[in-house]
N, C-alpha and C. Protein backbone atom coordinates (compact mmCIF):
# COMPACT_ATOMS: atom_id res chain seq x y z
N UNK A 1 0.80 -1.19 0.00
CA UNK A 1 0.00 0.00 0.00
C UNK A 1 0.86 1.26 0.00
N UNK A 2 2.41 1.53 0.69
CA UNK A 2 3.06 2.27 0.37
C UNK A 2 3.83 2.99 -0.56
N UNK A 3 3.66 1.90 -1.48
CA UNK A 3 3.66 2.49 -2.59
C UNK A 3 2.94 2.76 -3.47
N UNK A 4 1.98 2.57 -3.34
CA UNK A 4 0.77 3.27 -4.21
C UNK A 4 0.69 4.75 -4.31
N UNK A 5 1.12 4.93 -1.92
CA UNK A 5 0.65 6.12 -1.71
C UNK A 5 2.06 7.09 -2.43
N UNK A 6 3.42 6.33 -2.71
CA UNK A 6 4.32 6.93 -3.29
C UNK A 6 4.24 7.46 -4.43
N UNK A 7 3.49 6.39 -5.54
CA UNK A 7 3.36 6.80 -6.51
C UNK A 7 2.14 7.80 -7.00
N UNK A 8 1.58 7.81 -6.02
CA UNK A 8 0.47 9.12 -5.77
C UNK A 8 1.45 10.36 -5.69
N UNK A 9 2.02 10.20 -4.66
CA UNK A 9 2.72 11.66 -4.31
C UNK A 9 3.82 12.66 -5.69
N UNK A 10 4.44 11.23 -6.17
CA UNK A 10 5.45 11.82 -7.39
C UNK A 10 4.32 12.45 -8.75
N UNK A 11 3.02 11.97 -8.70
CA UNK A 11 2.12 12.42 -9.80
C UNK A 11 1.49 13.59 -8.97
N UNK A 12 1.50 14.12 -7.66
CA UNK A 12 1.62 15.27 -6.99
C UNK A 12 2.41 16.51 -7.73
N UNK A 13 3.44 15.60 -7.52
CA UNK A 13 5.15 16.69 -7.61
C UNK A 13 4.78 17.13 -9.36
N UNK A 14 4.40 16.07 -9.83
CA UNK A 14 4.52 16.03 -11.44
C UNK A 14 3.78 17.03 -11.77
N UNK A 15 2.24 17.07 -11.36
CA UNK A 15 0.95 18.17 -11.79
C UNK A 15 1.70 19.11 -11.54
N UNK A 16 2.06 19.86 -10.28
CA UNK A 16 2.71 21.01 -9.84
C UNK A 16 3.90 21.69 -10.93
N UNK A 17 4.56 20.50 -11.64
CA UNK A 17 6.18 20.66 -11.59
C UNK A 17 5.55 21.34 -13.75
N UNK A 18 4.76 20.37 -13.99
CA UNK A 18 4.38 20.61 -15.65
C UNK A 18 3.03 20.91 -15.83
N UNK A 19 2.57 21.46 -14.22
CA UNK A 19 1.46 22.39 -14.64
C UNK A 19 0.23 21.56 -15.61
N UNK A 20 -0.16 20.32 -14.98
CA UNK A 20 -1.24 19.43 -15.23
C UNK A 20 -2.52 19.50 -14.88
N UNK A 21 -3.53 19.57 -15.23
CA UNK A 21 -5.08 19.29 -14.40
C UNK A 21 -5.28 18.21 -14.04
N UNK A 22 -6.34 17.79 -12.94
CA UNK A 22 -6.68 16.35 -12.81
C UNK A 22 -7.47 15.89 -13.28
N UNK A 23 -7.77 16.32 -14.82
CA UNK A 23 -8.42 15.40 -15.55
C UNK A 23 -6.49 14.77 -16.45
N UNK A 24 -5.87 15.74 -16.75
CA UNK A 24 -4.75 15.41 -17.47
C UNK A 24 -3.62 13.68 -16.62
N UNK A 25 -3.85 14.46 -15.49
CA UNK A 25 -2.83 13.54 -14.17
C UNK A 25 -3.63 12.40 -14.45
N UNK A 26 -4.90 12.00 -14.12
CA UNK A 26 -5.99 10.64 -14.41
C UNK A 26 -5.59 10.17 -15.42
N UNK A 27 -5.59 10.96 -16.96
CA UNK A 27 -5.93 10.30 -18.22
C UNK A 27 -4.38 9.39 -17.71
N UNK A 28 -3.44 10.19 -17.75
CA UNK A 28 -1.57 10.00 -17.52
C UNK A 28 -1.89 8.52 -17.13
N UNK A 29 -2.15 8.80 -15.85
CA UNK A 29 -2.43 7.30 -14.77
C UNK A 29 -3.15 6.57 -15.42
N UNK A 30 -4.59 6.31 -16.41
CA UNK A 30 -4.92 5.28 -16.54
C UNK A 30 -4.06 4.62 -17.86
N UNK A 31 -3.39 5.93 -18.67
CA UNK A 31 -2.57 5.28 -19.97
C UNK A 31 -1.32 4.21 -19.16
N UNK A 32 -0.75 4.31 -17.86
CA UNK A 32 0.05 3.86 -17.60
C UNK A 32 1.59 4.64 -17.41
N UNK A 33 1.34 6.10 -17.76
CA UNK A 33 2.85 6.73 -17.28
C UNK A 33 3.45 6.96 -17.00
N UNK A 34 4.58 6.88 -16.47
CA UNK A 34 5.95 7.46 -15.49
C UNK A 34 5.97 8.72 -15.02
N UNK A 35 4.95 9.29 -13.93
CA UNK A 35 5.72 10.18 -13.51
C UNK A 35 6.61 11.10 -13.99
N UNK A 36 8.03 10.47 -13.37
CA UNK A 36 9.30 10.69 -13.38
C UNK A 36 9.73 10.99 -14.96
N UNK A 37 9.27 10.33 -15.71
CA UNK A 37 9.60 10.12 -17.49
C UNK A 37 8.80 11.58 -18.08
N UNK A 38 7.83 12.31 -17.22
CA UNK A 38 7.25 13.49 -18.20
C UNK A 38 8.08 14.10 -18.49
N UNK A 39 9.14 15.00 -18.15
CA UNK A 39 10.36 15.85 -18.54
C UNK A 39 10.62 15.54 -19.80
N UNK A 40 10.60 14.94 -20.09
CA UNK A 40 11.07 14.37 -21.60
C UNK A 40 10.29 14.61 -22.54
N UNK A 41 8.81 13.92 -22.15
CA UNK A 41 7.84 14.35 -23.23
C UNK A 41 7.49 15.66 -23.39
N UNK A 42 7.54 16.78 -21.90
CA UNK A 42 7.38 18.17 -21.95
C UNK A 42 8.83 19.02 -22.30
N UNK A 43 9.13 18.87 -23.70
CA UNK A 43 10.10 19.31 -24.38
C UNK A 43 9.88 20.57 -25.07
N UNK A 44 8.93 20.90 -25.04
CA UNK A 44 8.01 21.37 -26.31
C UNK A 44 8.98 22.83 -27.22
N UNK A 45 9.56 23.30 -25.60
CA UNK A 45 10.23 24.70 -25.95
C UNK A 45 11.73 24.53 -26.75
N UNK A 46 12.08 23.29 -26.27
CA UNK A 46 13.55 23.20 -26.65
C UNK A 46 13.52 22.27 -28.80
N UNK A 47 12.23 21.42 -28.34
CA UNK A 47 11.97 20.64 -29.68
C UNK A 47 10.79 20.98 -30.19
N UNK A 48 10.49 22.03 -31.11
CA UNK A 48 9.49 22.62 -30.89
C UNK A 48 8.48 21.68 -32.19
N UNK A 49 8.79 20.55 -32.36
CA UNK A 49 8.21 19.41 -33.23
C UNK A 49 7.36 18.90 -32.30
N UNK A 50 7.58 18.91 -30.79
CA UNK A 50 6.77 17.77 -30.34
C UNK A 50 5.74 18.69 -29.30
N UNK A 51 4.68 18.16 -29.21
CA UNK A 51 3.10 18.83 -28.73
C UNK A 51 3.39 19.35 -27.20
N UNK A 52 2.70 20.08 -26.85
CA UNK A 52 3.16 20.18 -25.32
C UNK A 52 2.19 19.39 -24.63
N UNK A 53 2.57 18.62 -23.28
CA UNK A 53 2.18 17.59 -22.92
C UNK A 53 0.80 17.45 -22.60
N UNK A 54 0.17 18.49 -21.98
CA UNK A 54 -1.33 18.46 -22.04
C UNK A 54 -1.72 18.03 -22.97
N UNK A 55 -1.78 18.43 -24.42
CA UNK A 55 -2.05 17.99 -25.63
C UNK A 55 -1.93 16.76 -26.47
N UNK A 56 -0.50 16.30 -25.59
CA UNK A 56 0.11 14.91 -26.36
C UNK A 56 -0.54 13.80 -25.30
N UNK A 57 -0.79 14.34 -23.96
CA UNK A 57 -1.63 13.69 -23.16
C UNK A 57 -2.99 12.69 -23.98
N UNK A 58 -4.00 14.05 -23.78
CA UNK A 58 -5.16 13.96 -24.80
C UNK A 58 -5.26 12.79 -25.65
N UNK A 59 -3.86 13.29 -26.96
CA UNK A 59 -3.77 12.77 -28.64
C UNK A 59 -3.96 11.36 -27.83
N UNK A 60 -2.78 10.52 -27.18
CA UNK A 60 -2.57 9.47 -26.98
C UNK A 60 -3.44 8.47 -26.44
N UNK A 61 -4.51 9.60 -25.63
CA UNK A 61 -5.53 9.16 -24.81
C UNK A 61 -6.93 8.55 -25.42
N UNK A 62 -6.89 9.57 -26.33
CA UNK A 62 -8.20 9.21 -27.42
C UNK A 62 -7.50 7.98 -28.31
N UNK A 63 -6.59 7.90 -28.91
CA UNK A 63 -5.83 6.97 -29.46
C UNK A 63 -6.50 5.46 -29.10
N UNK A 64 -6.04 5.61 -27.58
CA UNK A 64 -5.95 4.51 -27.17
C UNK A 64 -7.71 4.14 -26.40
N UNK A 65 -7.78 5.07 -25.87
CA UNK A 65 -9.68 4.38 -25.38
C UNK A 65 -10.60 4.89 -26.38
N UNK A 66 -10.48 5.44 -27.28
CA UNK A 66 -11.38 6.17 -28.19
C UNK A 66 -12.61 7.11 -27.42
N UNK A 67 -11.90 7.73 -26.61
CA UNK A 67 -12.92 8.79 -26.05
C UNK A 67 -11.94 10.12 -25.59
N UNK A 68 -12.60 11.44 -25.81
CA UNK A 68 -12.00 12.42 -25.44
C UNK A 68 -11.35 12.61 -23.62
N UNK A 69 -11.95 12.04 -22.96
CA UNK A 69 -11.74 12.33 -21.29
C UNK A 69 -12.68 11.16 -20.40
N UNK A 70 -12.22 10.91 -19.57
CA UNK A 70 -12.55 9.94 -18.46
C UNK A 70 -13.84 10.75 -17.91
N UNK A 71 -14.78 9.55 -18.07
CA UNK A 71 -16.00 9.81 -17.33
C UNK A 71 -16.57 10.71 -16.21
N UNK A 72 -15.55 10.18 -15.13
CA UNK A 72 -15.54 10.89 -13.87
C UNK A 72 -13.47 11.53 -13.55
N UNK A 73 -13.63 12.56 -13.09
CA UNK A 73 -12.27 13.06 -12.88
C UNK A 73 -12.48 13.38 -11.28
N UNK A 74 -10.92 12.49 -10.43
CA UNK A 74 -10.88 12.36 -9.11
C UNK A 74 -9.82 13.11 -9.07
N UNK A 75 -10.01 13.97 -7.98
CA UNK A 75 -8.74 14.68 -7.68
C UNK A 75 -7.41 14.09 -7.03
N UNK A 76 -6.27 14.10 -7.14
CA UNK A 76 -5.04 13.17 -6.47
C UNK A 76 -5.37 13.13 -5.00
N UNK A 77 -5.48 14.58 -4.10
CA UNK A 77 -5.87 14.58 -2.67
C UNK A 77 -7.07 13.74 -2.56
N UNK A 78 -8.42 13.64 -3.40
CA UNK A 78 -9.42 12.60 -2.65
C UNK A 78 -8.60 11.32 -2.92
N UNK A 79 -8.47 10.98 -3.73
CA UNK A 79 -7.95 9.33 -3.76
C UNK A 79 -6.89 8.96 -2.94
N UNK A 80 -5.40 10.20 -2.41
CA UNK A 80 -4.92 9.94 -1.34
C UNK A 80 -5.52 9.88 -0.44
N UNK A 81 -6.43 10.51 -0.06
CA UNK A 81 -7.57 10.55 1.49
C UNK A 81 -8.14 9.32 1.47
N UNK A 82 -9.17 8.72 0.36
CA UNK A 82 -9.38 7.75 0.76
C UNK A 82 -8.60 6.33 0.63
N UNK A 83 -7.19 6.48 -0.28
CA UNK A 83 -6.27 5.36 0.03
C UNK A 83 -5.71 5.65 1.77
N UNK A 84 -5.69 6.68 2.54
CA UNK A 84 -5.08 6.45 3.68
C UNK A 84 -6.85 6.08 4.91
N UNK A 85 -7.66 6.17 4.16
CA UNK A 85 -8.94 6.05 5.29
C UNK A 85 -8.71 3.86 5.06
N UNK A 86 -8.74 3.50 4.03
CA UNK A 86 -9.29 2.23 3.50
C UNK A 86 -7.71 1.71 3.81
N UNK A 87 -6.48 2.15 4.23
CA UNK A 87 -5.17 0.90 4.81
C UNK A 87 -5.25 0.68 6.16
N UNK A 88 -6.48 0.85 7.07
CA UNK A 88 -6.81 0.34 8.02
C UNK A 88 -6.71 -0.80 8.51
N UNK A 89 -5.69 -1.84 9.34
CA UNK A 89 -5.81 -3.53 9.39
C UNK A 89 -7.05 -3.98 10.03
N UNK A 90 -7.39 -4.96 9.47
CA UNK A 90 -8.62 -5.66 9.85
C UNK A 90 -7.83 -6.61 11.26
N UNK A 91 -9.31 -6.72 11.72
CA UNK A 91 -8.11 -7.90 13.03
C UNK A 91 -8.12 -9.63 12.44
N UNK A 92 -7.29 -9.88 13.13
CA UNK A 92 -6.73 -11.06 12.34
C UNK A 92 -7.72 -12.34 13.48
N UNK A 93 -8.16 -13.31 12.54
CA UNK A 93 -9.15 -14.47 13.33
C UNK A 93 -8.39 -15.18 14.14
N UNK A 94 -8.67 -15.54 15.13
CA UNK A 94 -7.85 -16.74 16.25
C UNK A 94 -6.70 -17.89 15.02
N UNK A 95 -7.22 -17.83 14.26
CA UNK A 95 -6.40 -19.25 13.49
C UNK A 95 -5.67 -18.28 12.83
N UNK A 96 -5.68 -17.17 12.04
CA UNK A 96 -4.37 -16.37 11.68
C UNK A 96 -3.22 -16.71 12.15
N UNK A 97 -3.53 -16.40 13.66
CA UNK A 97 -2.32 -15.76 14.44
C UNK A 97 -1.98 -17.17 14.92
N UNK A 98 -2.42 -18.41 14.92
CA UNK A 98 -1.89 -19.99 15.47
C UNK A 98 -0.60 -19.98 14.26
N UNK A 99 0.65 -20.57 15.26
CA UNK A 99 1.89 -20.94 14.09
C UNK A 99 1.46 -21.91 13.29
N UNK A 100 2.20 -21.96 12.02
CA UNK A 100 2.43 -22.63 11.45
C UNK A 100 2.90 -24.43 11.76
N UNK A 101 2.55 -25.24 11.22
CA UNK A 101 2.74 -26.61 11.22
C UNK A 101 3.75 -27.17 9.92
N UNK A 102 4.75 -27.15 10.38
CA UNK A 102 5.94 -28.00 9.00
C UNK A 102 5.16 -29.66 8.83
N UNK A 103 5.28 -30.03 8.11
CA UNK A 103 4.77 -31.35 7.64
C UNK A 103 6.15 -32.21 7.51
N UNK A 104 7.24 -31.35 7.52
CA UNK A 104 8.63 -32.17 7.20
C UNK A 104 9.52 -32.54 8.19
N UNK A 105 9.33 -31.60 9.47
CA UNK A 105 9.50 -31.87 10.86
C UNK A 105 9.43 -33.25 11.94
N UNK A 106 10.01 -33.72 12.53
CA UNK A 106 9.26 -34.72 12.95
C UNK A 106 8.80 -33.94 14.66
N UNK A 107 7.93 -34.85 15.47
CA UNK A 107 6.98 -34.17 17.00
C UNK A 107 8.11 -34.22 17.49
């Protein structure tokens, strides 16, 4: 679960850092993207061939689900809130917590 909430936080840093919406950060996350790897694709000023990333976001997005934007758009803070409400431990049943039995052991 800690890293989920990690990889929540770096798509934090990311919106902030290349100036993303959270419909853009979602589409990112459900295509499967790196975080860490946007710098590259947000080139736009230095290679001025390639789209700026909001946009190349989008292109790739429709590409691939054939729809302009995700149904519903969740903001990063609710889904951190409720990933830290729902890592709550459940209690563990009397037989959980009984050791283990080797079968290869002898009594």
């Amino acid at each position: 679960m800690a890293v989920k909430k990690a990889i929540l936080e770096k798509w934090m840093v990311a919106q902030k850092k290349h100036r993303l919406s959270d419909r853009h950060v979602q589409m990112g996350r459900e295509l499967g993207l790196n975080p860490d790897k946007l710098g590259k694709i947000d080139n736009h000023k230095q290679e001025t061939w390639k789209a700026p990333l909001p946009q190349f976001i989008e292109k790739i997005y429709f590409k691939r689900f054939k729809k302009e934007a995700p149904e519903t758009v969740k903001p990063l803070k609710e889904i951190i809130a409720e990933h830290g409400k729902s890592s709550v431990s459940c209690p563990l049943k009397p037989s959980d917590s009984a050791p283990l039995k080797h079968s290869t052991m002898p009594p």
